[in-house]
C-alpha atoms as a PDB file:
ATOM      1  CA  UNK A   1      74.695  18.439  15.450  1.00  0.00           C
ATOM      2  CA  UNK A   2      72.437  17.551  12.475  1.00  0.00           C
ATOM      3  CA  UNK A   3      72.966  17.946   9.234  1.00  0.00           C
ATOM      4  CA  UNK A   4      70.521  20.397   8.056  1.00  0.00           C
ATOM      5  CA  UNK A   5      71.293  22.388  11.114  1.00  0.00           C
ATOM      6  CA  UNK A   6      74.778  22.264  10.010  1.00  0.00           C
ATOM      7  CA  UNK A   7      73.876  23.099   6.857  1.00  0.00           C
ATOM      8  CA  UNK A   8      72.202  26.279   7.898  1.00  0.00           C
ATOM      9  CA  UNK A   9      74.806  27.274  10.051  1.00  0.00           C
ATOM     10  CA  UNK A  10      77.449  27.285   7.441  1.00  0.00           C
ATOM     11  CA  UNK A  11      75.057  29.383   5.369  1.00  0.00           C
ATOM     12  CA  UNK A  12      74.932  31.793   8.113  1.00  0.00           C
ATOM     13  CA  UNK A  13      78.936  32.132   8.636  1.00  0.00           C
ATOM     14  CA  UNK A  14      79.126  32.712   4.438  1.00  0.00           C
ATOM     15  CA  UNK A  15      77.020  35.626   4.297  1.00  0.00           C
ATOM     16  CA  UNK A  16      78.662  37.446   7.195  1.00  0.00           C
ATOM     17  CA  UNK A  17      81.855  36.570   6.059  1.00  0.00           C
ATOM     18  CA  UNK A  18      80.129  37.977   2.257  1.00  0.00           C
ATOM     19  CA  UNK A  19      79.388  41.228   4.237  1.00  0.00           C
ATOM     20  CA  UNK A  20      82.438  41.544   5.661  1.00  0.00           C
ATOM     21  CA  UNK A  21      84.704  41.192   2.175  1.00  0.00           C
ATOM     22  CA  UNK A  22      82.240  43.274   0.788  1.00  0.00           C
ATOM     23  CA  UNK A  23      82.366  46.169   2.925  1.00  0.00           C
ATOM     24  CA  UNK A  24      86.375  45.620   3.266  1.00  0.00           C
ATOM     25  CA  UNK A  25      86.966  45.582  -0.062  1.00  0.00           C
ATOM     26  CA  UNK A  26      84.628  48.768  -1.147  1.00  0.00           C
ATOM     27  CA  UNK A  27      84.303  50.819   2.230  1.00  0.00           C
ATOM     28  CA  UNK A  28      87.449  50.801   4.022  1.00  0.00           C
ATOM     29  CA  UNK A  29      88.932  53.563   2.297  1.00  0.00           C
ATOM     30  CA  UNK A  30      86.017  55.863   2.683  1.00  0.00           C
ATOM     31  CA  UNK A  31      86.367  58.759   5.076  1.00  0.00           C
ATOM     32  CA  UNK A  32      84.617  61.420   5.721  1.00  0.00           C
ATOM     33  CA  UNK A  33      87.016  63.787   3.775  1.00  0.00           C
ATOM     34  CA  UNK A  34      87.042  61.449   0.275  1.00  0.00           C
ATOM     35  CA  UNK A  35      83.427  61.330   0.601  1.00  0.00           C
ATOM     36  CA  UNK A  36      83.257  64.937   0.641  1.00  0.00           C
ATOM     37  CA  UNK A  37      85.907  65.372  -2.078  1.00  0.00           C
ATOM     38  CA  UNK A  38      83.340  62.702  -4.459  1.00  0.00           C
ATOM     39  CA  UNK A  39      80.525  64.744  -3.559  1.00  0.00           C
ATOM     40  CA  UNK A  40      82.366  68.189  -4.720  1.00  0.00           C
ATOM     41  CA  UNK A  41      83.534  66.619  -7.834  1.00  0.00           C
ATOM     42  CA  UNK A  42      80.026  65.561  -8.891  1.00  0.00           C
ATOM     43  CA  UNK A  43      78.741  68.771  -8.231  1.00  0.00           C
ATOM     44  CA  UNK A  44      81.574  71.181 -10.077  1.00  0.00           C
ATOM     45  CA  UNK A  45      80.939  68.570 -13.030  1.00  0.00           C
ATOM     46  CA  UNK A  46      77.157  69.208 -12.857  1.00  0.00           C
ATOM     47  CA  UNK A  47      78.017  73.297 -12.706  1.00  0.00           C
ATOM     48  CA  UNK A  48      80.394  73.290 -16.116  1.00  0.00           C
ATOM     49  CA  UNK A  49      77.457  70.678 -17.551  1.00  0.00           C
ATOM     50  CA  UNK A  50      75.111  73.080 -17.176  1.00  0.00           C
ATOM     51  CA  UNK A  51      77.268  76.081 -18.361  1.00  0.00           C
ATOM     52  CA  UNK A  52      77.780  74.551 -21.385  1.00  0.00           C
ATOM     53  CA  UNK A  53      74.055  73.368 -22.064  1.00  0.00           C
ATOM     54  CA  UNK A  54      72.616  77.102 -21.522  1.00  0.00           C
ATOM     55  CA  UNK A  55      69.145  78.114 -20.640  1.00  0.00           C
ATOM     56  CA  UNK A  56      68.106  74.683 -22.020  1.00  0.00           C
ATOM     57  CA  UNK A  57      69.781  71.089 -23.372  1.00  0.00           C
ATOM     58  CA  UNK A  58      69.991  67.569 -22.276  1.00  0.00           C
ATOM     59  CA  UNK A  59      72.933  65.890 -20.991  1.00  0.00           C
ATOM     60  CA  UNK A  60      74.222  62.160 -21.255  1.00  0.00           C
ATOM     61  CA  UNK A  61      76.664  61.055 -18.505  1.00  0.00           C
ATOM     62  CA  UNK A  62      79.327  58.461 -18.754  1.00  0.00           C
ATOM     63  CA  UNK A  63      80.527  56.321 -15.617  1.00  0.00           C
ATOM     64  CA  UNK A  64      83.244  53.772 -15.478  1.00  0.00           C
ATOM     65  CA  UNK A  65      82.506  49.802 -15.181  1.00  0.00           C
ATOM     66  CA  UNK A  66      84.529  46.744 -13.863  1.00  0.00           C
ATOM     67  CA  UNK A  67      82.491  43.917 -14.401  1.00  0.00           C
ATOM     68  CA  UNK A  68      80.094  43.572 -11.568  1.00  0.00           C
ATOM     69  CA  UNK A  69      81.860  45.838  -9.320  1.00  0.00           C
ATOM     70  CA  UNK A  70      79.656  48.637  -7.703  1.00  0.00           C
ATOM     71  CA  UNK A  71      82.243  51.322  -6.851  1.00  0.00           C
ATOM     72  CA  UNK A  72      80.688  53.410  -3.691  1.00  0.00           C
ATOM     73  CA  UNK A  73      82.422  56.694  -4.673  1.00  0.00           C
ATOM     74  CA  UNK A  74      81.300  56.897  -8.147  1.00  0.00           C
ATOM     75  CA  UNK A  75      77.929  56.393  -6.637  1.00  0.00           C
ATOM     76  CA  UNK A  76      78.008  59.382  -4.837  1.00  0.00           C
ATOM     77  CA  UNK A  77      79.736  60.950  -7.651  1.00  0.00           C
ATOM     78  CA  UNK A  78      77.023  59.924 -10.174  1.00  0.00           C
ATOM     79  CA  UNK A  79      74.457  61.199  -7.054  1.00  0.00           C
ATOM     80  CA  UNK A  80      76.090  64.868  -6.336  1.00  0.00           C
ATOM     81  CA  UNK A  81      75.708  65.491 -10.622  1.00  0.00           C
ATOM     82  CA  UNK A  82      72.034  64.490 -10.775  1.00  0.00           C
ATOM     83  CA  UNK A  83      71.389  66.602  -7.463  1.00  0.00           C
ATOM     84  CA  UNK A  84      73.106  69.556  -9.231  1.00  0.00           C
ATOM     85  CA  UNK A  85      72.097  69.528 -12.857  1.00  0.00           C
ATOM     86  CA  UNK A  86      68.319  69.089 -11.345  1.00  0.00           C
ATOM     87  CA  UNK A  87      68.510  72.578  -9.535  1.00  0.00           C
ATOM     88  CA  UNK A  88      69.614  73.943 -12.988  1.00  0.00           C
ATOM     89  CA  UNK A  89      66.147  75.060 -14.724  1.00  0.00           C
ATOM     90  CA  UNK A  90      66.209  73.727 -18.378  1.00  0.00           C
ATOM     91  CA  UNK A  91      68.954  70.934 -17.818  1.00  0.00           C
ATOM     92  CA  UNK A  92      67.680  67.797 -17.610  1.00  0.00           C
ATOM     93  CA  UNK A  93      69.933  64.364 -17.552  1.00  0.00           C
ATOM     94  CA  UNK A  94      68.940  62.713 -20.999  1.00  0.00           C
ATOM     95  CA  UNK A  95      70.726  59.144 -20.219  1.00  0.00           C
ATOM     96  CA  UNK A  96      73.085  57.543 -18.166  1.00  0.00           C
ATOM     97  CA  UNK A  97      75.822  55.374 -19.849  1.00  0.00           C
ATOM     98  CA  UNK A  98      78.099  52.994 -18.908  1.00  0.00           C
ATOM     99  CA  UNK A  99      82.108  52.246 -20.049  1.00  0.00           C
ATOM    100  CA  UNK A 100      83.998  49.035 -19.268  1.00  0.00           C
ATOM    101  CA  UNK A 101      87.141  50.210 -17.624  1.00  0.00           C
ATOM    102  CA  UNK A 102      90.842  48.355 -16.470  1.00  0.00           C
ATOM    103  CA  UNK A 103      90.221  49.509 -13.178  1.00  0.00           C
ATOM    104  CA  UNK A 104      87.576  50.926 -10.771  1.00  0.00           C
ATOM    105  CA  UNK A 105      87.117  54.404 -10.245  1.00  0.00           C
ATOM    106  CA  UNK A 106      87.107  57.958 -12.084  1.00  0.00           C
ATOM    107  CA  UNK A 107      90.951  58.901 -11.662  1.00  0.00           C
ATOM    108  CA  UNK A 108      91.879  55.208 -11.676  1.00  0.00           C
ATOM    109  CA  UNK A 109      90.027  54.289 -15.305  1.00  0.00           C
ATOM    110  CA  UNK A 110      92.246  53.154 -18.255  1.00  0.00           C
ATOM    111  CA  UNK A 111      91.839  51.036 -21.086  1.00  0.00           C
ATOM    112  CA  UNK A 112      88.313  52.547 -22.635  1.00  0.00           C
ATOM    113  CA  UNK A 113      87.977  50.924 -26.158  1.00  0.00           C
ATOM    114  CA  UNK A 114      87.686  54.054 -28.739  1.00  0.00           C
ATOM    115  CA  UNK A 115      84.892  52.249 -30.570  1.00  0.00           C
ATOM    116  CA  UNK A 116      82.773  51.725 -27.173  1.00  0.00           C
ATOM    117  CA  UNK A 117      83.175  55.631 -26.416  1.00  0.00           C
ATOM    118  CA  UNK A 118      82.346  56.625 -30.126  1.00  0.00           C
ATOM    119  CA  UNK A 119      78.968  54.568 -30.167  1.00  0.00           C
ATOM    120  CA  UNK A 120      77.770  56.468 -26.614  1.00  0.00           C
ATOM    121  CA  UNK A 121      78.363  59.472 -28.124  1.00  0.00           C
ATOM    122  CA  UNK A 122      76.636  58.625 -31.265  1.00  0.00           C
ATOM    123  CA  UNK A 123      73.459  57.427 -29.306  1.00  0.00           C
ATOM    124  CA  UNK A 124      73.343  60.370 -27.090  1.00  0.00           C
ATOM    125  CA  UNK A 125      72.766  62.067 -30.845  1.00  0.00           C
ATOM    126  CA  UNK A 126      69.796  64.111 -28.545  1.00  0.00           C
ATOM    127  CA  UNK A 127      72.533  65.640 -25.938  1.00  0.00           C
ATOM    128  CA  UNK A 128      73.940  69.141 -26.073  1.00  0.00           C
ATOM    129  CA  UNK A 129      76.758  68.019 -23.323  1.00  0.00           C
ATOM    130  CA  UNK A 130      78.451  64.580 -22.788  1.00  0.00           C
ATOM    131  CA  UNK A 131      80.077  63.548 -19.631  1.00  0.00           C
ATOM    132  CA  UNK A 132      82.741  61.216 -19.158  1.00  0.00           C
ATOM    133  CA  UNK A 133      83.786  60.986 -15.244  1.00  0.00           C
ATOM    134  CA  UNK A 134      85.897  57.908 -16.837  1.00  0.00           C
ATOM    135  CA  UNK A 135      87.737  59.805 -18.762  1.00  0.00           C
ATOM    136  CA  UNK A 136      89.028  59.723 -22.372  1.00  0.00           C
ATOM    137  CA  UNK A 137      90.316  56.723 -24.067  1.00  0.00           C
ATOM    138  CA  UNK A 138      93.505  57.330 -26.522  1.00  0.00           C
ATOM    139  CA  UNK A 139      91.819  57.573 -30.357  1.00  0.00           C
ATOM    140  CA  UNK A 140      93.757  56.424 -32.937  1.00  0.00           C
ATOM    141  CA  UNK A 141      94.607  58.528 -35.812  1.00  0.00           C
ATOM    142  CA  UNK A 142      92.239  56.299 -38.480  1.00  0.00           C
ATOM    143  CA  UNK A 143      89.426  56.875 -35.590  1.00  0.00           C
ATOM    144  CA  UNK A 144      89.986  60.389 -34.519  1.00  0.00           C
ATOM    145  CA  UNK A 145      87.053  62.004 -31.414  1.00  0.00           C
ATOM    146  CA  UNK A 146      84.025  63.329 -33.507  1.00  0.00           C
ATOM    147  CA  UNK A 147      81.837  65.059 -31.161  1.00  0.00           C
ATOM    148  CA  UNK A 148      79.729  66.194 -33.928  1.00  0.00           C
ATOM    149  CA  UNK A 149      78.805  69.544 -32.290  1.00  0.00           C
ATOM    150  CA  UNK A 150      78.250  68.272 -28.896  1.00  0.00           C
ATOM    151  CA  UNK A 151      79.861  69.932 -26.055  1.00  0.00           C
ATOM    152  CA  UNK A 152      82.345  67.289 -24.267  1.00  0.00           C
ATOM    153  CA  UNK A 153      83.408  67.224 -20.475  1.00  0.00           C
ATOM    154  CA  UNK A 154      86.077  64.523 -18.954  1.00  0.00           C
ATOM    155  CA  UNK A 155      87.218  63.929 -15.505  1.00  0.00           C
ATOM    156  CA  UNK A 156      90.775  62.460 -15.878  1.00  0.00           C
ATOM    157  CA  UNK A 157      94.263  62.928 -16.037  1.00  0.00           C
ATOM    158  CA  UNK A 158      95.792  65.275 -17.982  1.00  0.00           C
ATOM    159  CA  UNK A 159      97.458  63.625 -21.211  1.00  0.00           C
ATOM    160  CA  UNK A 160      98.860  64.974 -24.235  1.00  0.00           C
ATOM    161  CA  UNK A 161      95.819  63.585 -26.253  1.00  0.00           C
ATOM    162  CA  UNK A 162      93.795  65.475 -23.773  1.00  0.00           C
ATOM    163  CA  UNK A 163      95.642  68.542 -24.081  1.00  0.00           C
ATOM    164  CA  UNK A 164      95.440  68.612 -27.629  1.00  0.00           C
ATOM    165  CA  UNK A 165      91.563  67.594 -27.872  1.00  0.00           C
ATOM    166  CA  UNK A 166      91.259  70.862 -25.494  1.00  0.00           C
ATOM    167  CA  UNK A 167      93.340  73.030 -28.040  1.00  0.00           C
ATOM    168  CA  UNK A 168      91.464  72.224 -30.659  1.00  0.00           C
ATOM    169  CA  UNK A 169      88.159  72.306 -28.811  1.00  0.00           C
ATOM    170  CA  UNK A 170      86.984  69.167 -29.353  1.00  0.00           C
ATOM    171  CA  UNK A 171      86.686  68.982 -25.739  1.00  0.00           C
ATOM    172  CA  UNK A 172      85.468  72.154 -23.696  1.00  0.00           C
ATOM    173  CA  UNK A 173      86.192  71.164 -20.041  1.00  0.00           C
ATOM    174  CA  UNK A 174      88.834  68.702 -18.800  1.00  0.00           C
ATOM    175  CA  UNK A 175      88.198  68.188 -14.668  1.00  0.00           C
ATOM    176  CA  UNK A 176      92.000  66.986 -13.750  1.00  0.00           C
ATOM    177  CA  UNK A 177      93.968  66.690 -10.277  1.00  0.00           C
ATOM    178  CA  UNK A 178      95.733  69.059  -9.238  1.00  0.00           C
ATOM    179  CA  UNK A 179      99.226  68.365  -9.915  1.00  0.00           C
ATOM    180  CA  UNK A 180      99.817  70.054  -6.049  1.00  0.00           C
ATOM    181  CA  UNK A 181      97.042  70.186  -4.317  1.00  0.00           C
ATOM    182  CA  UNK A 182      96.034  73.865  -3.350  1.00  0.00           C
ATOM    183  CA  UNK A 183      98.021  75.264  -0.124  1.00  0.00           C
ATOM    184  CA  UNK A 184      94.469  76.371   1.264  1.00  0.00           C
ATOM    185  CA  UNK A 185      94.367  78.994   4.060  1.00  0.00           C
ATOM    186  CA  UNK A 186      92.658  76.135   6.283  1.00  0.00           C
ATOM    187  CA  UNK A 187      91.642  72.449   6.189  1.00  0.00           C
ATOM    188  CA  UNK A 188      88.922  71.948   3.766  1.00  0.00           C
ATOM    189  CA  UNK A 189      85.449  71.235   4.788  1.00  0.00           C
ATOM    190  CA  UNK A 190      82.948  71.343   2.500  1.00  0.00           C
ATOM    191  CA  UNK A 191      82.512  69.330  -0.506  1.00  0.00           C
ATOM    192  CA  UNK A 192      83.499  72.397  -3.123  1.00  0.00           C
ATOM    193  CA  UNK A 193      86.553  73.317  -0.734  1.00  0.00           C
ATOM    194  CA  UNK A 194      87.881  69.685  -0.828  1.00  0.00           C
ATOM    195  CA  UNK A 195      87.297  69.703  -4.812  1.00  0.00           C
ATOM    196  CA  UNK A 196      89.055  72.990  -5.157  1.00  0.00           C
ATOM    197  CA  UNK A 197      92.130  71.643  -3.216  1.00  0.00           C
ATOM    198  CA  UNK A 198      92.115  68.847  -4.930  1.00  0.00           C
ATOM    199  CA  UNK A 199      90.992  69.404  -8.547  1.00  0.00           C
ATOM    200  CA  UNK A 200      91.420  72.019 -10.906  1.00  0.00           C
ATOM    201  CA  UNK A 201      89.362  73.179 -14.010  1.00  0.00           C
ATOM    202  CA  UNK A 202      91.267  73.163 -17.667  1.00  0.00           C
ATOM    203  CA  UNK A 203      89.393  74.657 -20.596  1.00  0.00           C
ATOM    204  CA  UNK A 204      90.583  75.746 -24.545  1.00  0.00           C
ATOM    205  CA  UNK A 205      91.422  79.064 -22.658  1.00  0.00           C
ATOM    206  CA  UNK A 206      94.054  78.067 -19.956  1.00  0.00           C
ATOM    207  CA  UNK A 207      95.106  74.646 -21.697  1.00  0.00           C
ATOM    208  CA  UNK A 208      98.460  75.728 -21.944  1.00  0.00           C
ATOM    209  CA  UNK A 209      98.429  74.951 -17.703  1.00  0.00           C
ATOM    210  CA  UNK A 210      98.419  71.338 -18.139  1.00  0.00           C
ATOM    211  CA  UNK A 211     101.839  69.788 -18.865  1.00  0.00           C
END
């Protein structure tokens, strides 16, 4: 064989073998129920976003980073709460930010630098509601959260920090898993019965649920 045909089949085997770690590596887990479960968590975010903006208000959302990874199920996360919001008259999405996280995911982020969180939330100065579906990093006591009368909402886990943000409503909706998930009368099929079993809603009136 010649070289340059050589050369082009080598080319060949690398990109299928590219396609095949990438859709290994960010596919696999996918199934028809976790897609459905993104889908309802975008969507119940969108729904308490809106709540909190009223009749009218902008909204900046917040999405987890790793590098260059493209994470599909924040996709269709980010996807279900633009779909949403839009079918809310007098809601519009303002700006889309993005936090470097430890780890892939919404559930999965850790490590958000305070600072990095602080300056989003100082350039979405125009926003009624901010949305974090990465969550809340831990603020120090010399660099407490100022939300400077915007309304906050965090998909997460439920931490003390959290719990206490929510008590003193600095933060106005917490989106956490449930620590059991619902004991539903059937399997779930839709993508607001799979986020029902699955998550549940906190807010400064039934904080005292989380641990």
């Amino acid at each position: 064989m010649r070289k340059p045909q050589l050369v082009a089949l080598l080319s060949v085997l690398a990109m299928i073998v590219a396609g095949g770690v990438i859709y290994w590596t960010q596919f696999r887990d996918e199934s028809p129920e976790v897609t459905r479960l993104a889908e309802g968590l975008g969507m119940a975010v969108a729904e308490e976003s809106a709540r909190l903006a009223g009749s009218s208000g902008k909204v900046v959302l917040i999405l987890p980073k790793r590098g260059t990874f493209v994470d599909p199920l924040v996709e269709i996360q980010r996807a279900a709460f633009a779909k949403a919001l839009a079918g809310h008259a007098g809601v519009s999405l303002l700006a889309t930010e993005s936090i470097e996280t430890e780890r892939p995911g919404t559930m999965g982020a850790g490590g958000l630098d305070p600072a990095e969180f602080l300056a989003i939330l100082t350039r979405a100065a125009g926003a009624k509601v901010v949305v974090s579906l990465a969550g809340l990093p831990e603020f120090p006591a010399d660099a407490p959260l100022t939300a400077a009368g915007r309304k906050i909402v965090v998909v997460g886990s439920g931490t003390p920090q959290l719990k206490a943000l929510l008590s003193a409503d600095l933060v106005q909706v917490a989106i956490v898993p449930r620590v059991k998930p619902a004991a539903p009368t059937e399997q779930p099929k839709t993508a607001r019965e799979w986020f029902r079993h699955r998550y549940e809603i906190i807010t400064p009136a039934n904080v005292g649920s989380l641990p």
